[in-house]
Protein backbone atom coordinates (compact mmCIF):
# COMPACT_ATOMS: atom_id res chain seq x y z
CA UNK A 1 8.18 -12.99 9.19
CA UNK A 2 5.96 -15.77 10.31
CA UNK A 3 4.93 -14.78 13.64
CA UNK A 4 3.97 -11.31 11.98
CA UNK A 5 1.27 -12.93 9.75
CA UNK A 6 -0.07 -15.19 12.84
CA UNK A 7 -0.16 -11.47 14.70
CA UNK A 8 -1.87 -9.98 11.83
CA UNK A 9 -4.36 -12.52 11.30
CA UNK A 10 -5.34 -11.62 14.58
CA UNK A 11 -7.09 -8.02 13.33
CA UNK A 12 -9.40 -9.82 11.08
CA UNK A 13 -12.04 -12.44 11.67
CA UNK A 14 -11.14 -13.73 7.86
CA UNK A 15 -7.71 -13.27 7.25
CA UNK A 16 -6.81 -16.47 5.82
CA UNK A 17 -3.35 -17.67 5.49
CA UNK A 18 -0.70 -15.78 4.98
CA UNK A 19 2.77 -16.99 2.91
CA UNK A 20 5.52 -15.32 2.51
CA UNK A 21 7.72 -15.27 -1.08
CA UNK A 22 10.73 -13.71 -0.01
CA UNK A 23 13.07 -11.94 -2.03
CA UNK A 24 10.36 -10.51 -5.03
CA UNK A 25 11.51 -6.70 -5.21
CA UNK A 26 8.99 -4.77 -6.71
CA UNK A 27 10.28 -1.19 -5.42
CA UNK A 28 13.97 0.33 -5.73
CA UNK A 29 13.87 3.13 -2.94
CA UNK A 30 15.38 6.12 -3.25
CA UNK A 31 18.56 5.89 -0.73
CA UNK A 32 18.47 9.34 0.59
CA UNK A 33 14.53 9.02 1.54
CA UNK A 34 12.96 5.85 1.14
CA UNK A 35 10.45 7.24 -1.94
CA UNK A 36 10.02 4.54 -4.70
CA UNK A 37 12.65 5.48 -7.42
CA UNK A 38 11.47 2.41 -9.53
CA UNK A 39 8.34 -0.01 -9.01
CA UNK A 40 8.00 -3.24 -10.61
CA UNK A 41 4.67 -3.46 -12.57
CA UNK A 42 2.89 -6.23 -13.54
CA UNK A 43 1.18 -4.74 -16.69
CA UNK A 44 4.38 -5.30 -19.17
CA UNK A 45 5.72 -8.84 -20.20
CA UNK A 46 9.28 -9.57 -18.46
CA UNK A 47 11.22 -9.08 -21.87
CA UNK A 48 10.60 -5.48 -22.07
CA UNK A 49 11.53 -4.50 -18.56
CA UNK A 50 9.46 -4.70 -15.61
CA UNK A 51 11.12 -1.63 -13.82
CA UNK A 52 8.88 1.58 -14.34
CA UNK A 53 9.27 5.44 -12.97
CA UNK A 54 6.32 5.61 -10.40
CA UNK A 55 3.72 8.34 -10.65
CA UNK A 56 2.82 9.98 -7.14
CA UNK A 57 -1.14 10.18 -6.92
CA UNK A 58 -1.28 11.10 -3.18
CA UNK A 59 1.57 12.47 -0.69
CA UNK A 60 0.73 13.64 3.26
CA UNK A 61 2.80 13.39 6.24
CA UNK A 62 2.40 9.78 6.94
CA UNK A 63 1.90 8.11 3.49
CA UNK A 64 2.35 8.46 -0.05
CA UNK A 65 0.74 6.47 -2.81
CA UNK A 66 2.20 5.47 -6.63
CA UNK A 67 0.84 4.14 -9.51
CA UNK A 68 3.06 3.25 -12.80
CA UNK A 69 2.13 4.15 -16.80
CA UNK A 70 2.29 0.98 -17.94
CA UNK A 71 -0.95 -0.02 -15.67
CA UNK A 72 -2.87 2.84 -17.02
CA UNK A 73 -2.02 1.97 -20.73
CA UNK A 74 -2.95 -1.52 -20.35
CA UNK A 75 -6.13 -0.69 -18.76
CA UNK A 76 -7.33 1.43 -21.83
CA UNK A 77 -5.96 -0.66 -24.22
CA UNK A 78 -8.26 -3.61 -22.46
CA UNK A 79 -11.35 -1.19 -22.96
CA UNK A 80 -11.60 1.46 -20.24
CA UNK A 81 -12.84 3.88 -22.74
CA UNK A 82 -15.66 1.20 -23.19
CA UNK A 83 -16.23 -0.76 -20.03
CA UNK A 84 -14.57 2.57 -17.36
CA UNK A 85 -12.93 -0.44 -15.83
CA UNK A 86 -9.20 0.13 -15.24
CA UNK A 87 -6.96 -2.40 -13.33
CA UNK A 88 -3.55 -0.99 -12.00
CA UNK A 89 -0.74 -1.68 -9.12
CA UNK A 90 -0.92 1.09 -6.41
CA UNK A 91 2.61 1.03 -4.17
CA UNK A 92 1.64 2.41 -0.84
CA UNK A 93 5.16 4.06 1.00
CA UNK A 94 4.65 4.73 4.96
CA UNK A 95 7.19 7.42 5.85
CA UNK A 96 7.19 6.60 9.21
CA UNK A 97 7.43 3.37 11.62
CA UNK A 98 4.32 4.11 12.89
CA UNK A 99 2.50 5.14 9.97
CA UNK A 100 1.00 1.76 9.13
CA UNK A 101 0.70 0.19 12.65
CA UNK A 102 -0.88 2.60 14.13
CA UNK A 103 -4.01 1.63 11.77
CA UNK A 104 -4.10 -1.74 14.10
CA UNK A 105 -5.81 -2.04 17.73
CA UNK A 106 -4.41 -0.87 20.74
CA UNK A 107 -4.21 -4.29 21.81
CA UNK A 108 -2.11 -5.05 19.11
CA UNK A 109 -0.02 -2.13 19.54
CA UNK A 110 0.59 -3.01 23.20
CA UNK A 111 2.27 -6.07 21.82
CA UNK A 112 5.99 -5.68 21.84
CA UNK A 113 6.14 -8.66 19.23
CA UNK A 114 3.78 -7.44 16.80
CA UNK A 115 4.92 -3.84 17.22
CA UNK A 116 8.74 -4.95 16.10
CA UNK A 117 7.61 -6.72 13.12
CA UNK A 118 5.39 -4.18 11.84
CA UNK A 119 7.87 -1.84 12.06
CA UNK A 120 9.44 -4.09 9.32
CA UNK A 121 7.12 -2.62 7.07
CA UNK A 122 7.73 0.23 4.92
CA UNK A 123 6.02 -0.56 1.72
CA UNK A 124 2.33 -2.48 0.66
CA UNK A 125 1.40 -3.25 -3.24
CA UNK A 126 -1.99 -3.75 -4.25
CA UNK A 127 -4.48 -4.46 -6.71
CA UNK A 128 -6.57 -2.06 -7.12
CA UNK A 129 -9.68 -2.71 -9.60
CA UNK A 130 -12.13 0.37 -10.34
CA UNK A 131 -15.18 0.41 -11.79
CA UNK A 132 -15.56 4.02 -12.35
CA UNK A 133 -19.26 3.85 -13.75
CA UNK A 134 -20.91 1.53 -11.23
CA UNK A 135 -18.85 2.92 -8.43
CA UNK A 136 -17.40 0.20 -7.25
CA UNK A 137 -13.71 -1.46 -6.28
CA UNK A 138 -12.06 -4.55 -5.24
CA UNK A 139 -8.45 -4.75 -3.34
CA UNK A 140 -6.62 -8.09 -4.10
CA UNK A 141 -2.88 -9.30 -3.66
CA UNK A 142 -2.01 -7.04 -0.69
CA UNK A 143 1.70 -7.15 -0.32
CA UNK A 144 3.81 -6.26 2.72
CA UNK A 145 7.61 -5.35 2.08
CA UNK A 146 10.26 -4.16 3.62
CA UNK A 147 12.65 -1.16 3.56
CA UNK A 148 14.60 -2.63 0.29
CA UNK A 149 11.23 -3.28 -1.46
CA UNK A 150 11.25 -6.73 -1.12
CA UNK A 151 8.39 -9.35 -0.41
CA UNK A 152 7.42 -10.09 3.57
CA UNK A 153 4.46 -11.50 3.12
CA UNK A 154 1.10 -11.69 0.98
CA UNK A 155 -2.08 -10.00 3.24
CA UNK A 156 -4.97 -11.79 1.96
CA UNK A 157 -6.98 -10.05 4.99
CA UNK A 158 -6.50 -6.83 4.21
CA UNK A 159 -8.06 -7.38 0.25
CA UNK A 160 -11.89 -7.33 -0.30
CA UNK A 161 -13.50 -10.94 -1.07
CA UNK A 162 -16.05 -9.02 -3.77
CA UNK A 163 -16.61 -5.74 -5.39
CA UNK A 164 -18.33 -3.21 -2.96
CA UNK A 165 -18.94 0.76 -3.71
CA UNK A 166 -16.39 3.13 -3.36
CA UNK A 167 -18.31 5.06 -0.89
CA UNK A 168 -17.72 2.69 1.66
CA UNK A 169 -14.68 4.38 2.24
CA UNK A 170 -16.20 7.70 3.20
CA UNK A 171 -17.49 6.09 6.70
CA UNK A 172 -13.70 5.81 7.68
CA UNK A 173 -11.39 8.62 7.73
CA UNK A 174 -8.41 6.97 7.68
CA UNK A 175 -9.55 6.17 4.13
CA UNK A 176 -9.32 9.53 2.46
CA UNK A 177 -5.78 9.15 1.70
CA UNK A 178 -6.79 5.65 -0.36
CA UNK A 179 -10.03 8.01 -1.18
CA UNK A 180 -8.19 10.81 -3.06
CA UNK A 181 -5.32 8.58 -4.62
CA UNK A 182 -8.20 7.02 -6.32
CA UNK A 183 -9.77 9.95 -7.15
CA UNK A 184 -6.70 10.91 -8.95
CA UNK A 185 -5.78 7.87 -10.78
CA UNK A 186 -9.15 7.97 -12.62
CA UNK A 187 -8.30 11.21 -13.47
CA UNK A 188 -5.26 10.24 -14.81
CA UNK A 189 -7.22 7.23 -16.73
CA UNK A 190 -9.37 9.61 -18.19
CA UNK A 191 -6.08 11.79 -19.53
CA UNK A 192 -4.61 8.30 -20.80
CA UNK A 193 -7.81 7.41 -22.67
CA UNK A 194 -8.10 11.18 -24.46
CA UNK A 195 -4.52 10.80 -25.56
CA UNK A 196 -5.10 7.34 -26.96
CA UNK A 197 -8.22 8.38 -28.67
CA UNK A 198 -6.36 11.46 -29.97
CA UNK A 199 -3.59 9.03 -31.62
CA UNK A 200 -5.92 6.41 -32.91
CA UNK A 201 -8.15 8.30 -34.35
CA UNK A 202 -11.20 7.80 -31.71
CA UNK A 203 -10.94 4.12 -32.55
């Protein structure tokens, strides 16, 4: 797995270094298609089970993207209702080989090497932090994993160094599927804070 984060530092001028820590599973794929069955969130503490039901906020041809519940509930119990900050894990499944390399250049893609090890990846999980009243976003702790769910590598390229406006995703169109998965997870913020503020009393 090495030589793939050497070939992918070579599509960005910042990419850092990339380590791998292999063996982490954070998705359980479905056998009979590769879907995530079970992701493993970040927003409970280990004792009460890390494994969580993923909820599908965006599904084409080439890609699907998952959040879990327990990321939205933290997020509004850390003041979302206040701040319209949330902080979640979004689990990124490329249904085909291609799917993901084909976002590289066709230099890269004309490398037999890099093309192999690519391939390797089927899954990515993210940080995704929103900002939903400024508009703005940050990508950290890009993972790469494989067809078991497991841990290739950590992308620090492919994250965002600050916060920058969501717009800035509008000038690409290979965005829109990151676009309306975002979309829908702050919709699905805004159902999670109603329901706590119907519960507690608008506390």
């Amino acid at each position: 797995m090495k030589s793939l984060v050497v070939l992918l530092m070579l599509s960005y001028t910042a990419f850092g270094q990339g380590y791998s820590l292999p063996g982490l599973q954070l998705v359980k794929p479905n056998p009979a298609d590769g879907r995530p069955l079970l992701v493993n969130t970040p927003c409970v503490t280990p004792s009460m089970g890390s494994w969580e039901i993923p909820i599908l906020v965006y599904s084409d041809s080439n890609v699907e993207h998952y959040i879990d519940k327990a990321c939205l509930a933290v997020s509004v119990e850390f003041g979302f209702g206040r701040t319209g900050k949330y902080d979640v894990r979004l689990y990124t499944f490329y249904k085909s080989k291609d799917a993901l390399c084909s976002w590289y250049s066709a230099t890269l893609r004309s490398n037999p090497e890099f093309m192999r090890e690519c391939r390797l990846i089927v899954y990515k999980a993210r940080r995704l932090n929103v900002d939903t009243r400024n508009k703005k976003m940050l990508v950290t702790e890009v993972l790469a994993l494989d067809d078991a769910g497991r841990h290739l590598a950590f992308l620090p390229g492919e994250g965002n160094k600050a916060w920058h406006p969501i717009a800035d995703l509008d000038s690409d169109p290979r965005e829109k599927p990151f676009r309306l998965a975002m979309d829908r997870i702050t919709q699905l913020m805004e159902k999670e804070q109603d329901h706590w503020n119907h519960i507690s009393g608008g506390r």
